[in-house]
N, C-alpha and C. Protein backbone atom coordinates (compact mmCIF):
# COMPACT_ATOMS: atom_id res chain seq x y z
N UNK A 1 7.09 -20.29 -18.97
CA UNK A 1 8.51 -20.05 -18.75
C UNK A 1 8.67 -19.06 -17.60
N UNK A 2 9.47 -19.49 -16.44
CA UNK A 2 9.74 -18.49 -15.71
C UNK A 2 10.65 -17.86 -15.43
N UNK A 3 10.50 -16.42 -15.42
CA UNK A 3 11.85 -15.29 -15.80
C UNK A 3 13.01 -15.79 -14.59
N UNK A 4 13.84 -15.49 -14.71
CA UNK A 4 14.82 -15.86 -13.92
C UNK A 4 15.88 -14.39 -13.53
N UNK A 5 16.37 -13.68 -12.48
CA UNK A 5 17.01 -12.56 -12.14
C UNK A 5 18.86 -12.84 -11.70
N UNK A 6 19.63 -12.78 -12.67
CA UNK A 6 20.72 -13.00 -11.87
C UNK A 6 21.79 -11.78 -11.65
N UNK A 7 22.03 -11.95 -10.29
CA UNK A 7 22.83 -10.85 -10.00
C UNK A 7 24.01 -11.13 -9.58
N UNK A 8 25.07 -9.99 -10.03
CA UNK A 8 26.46 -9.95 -9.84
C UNK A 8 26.95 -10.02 -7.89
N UNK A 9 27.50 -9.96 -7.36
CA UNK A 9 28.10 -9.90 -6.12
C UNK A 9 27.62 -8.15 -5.88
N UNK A 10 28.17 -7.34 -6.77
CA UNK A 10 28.17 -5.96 -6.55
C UNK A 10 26.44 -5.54 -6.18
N UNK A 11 25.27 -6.11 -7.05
CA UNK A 11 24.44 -6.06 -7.35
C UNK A 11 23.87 -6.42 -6.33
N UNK A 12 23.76 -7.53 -6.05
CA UNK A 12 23.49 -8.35 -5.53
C UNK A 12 23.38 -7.61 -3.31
N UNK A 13 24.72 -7.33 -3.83
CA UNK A 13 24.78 -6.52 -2.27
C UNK A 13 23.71 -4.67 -2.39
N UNK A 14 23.61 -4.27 -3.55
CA UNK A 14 23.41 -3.07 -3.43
C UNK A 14 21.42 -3.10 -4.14
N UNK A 15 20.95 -4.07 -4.19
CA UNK A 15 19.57 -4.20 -4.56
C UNK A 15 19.00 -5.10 -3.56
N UNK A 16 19.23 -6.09 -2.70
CA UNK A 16 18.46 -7.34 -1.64
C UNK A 16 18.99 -6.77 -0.67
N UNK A 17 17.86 -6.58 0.78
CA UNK A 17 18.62 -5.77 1.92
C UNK A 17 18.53 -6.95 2.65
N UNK A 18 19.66 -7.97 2.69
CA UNK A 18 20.06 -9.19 3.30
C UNK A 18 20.20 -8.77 4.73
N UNK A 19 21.13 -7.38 4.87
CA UNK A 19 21.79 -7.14 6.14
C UNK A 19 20.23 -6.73 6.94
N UNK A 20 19.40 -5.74 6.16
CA UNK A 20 18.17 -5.25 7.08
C UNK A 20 17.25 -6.68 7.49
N UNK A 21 17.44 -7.62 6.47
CA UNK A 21 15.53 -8.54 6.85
C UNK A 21 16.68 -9.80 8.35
N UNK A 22 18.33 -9.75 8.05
CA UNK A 22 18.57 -10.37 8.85
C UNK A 22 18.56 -9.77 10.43
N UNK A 23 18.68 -8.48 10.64
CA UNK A 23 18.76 -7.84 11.68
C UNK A 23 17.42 -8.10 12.28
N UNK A 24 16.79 -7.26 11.36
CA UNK A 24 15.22 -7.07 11.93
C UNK A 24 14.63 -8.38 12.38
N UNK A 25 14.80 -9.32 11.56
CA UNK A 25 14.35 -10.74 12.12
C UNK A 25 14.75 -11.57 12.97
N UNK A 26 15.71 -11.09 13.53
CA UNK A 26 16.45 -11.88 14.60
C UNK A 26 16.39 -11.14 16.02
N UNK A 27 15.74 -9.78 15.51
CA UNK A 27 15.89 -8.67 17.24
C UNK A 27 14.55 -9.03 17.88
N UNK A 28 14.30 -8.69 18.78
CA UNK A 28 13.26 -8.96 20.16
C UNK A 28 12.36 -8.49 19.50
N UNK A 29 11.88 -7.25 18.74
CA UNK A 29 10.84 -6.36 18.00
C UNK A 29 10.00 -8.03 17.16
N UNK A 30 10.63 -8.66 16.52
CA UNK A 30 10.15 -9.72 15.32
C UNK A 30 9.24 -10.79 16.30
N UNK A 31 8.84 -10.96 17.47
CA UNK A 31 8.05 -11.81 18.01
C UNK A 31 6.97 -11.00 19.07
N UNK A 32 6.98 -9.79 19.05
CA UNK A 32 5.68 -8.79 18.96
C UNK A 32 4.38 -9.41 18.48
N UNK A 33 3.32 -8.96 19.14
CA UNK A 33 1.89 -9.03 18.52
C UNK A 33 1.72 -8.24 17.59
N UNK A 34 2.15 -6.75 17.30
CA UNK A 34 1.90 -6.11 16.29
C UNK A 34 2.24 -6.77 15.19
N UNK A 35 4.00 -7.27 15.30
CA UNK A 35 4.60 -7.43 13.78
C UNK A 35 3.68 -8.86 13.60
N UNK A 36 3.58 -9.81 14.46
CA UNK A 36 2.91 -10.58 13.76
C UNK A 36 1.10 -10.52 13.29
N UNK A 37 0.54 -9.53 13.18
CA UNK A 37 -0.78 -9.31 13.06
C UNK A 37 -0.19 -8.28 11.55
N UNK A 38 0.81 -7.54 11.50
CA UNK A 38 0.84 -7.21 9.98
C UNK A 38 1.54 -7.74 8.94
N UNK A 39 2.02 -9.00 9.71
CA UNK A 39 2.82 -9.90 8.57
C UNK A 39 1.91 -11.06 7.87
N UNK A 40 0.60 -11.08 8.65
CA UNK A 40 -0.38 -11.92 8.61
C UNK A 40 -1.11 -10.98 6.98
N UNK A 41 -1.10 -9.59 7.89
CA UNK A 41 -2.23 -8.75 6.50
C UNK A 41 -1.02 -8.56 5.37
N UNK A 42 0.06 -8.58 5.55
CA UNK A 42 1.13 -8.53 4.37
C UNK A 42 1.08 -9.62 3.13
N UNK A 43 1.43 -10.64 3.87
CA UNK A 43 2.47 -11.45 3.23
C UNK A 43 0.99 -12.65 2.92
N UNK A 44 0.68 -13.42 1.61
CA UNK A 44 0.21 -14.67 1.85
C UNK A 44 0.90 -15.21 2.46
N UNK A 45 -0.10 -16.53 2.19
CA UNK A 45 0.53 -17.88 2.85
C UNK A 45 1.46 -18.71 2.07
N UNK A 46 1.74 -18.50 0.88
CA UNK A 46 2.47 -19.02 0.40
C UNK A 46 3.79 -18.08 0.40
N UNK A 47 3.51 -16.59 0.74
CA UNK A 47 4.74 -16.17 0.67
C UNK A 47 5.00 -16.25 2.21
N UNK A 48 4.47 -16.44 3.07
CA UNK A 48 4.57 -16.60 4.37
C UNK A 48 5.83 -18.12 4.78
N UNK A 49 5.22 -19.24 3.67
CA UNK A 49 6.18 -20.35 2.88
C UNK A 49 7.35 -20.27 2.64
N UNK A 50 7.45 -19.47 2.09
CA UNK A 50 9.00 -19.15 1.26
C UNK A 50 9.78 -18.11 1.90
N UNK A 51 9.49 -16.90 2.93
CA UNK A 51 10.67 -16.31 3.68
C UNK A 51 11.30 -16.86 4.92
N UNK A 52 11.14 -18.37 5.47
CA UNK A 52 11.98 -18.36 6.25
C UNK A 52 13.12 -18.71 5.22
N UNK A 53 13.14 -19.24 4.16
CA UNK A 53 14.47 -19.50 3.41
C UNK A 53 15.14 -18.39 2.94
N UNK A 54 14.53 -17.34 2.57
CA UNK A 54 15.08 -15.93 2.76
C UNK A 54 15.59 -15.30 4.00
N UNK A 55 14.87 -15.51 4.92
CA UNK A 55 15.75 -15.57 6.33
C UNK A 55 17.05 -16.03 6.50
N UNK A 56 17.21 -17.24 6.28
CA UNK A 56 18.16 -18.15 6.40
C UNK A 56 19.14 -17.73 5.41
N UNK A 57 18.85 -17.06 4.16
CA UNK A 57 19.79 -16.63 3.22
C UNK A 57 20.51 -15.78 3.59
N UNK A 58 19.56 -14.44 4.11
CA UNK A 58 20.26 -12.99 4.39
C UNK A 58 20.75 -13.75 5.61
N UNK A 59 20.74 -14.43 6.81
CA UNK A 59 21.66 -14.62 8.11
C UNK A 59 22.75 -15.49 7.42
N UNK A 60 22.62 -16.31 6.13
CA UNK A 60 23.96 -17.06 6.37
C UNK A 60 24.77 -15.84 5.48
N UNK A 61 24.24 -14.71 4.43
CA UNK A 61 24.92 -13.83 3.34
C UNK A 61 25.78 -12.74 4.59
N UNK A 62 24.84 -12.46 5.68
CA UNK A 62 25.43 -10.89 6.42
C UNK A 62 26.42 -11.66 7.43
N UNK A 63 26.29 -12.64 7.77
CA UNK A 63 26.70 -13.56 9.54
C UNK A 63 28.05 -14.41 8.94
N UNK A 64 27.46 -15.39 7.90
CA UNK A 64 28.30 -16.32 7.94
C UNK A 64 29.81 -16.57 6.62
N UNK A 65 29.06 -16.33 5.54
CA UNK A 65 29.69 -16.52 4.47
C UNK A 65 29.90 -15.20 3.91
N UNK A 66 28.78 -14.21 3.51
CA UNK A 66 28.77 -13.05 2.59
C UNK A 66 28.10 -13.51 1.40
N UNK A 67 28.33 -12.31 0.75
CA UNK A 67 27.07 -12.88 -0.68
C UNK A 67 28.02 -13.60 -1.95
N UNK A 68 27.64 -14.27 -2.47
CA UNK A 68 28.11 -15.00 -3.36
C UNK A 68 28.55 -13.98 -4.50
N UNK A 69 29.48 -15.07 -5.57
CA UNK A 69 29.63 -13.75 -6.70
C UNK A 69 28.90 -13.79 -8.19
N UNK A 70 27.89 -14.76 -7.47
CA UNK A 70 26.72 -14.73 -8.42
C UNK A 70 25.60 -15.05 -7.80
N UNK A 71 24.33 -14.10 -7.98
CA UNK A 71 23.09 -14.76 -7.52
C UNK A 71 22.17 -15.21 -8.54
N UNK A 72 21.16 -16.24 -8.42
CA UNK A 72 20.30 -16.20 -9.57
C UNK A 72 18.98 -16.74 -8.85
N UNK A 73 17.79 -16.00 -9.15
CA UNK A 73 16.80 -16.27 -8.73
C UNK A 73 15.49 -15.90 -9.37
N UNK A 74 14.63 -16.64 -9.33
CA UNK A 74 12.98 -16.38 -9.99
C UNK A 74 12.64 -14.84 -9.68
N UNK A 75 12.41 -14.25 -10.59
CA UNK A 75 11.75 -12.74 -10.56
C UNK A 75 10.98 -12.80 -9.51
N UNK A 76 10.05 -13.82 -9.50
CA UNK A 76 9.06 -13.47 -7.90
C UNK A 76 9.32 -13.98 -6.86
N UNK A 77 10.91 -14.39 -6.49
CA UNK A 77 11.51 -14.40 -5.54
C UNK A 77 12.27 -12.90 -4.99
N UNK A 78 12.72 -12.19 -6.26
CA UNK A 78 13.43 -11.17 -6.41
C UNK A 78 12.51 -10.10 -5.68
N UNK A 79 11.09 -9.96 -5.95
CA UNK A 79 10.25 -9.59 -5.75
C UNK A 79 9.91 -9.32 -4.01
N UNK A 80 9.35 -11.14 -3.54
CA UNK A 80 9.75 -11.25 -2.49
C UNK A 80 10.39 -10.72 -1.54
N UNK A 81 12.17 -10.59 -1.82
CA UNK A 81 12.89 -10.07 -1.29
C UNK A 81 12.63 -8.57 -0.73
N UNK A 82 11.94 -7.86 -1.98
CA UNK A 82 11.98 -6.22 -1.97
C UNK A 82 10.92 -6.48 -0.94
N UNK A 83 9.19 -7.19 -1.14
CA UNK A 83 8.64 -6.71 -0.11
C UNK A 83 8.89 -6.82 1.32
N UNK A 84 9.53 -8.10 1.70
CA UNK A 84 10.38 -8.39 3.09
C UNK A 84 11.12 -7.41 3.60
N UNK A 85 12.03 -6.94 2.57
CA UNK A 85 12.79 -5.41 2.55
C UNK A 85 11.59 -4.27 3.26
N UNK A 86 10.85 -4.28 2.18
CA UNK A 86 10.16 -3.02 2.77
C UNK A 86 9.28 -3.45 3.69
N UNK A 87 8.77 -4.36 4.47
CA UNK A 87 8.34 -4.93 5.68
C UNK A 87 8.87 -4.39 6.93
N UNK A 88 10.44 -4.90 6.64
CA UNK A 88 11.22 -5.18 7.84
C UNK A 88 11.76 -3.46 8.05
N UNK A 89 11.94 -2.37 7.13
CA UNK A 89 11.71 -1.23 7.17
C UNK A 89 10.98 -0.29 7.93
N UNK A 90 9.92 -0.89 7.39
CA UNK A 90 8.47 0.04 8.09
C UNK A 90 8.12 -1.11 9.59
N UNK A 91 8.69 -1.67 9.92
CA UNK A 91 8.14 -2.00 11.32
C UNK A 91 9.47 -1.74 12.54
């Protein structure tokens, strides 16, 4: 059974840093040799898989639409999110 995380709008904006992984990933810094040689030692390959759709989330949540007034997602998506968060932080 897999846990499932759902968050409110309020929540939702104040725990997933949509606005940071969309900035950071879209500025000139994100196609660097560095960032890509520690996103390599970061992230598997399967999670390497699954954040451009997190990409695409936080640019359509900060850019296009905003965040919904419900989120719901797999704990180790939730997860995900935080380390992308703290990725896009520290670089």
């Amino acid at each position: 059974m897999k846990t499932m995380v759902t968050l409110t709008h309020e929540e939702a904006q104040s725990y997933l840093a949509y606005a940071l992984i969309c900035e950071t990933m879209e500025g000139a810094f994100w196609n660097s040799g560095r960032r890509r040689r520690l996103y390599s030692k970061t992230f598997t390959e399967a999670e390497q898989r699954q954040i451009p759709r997190i990409k695409a989330t936080a640019h359509k949540w900060c850019l296009v639409t905003g965040v919904p007034e419900k989120v719901r997602m797999r704990y180790s998506t939730y997860l995900l999110w935080q380390k992308l968060a703290m990725f896009c932080a520290e670089i």
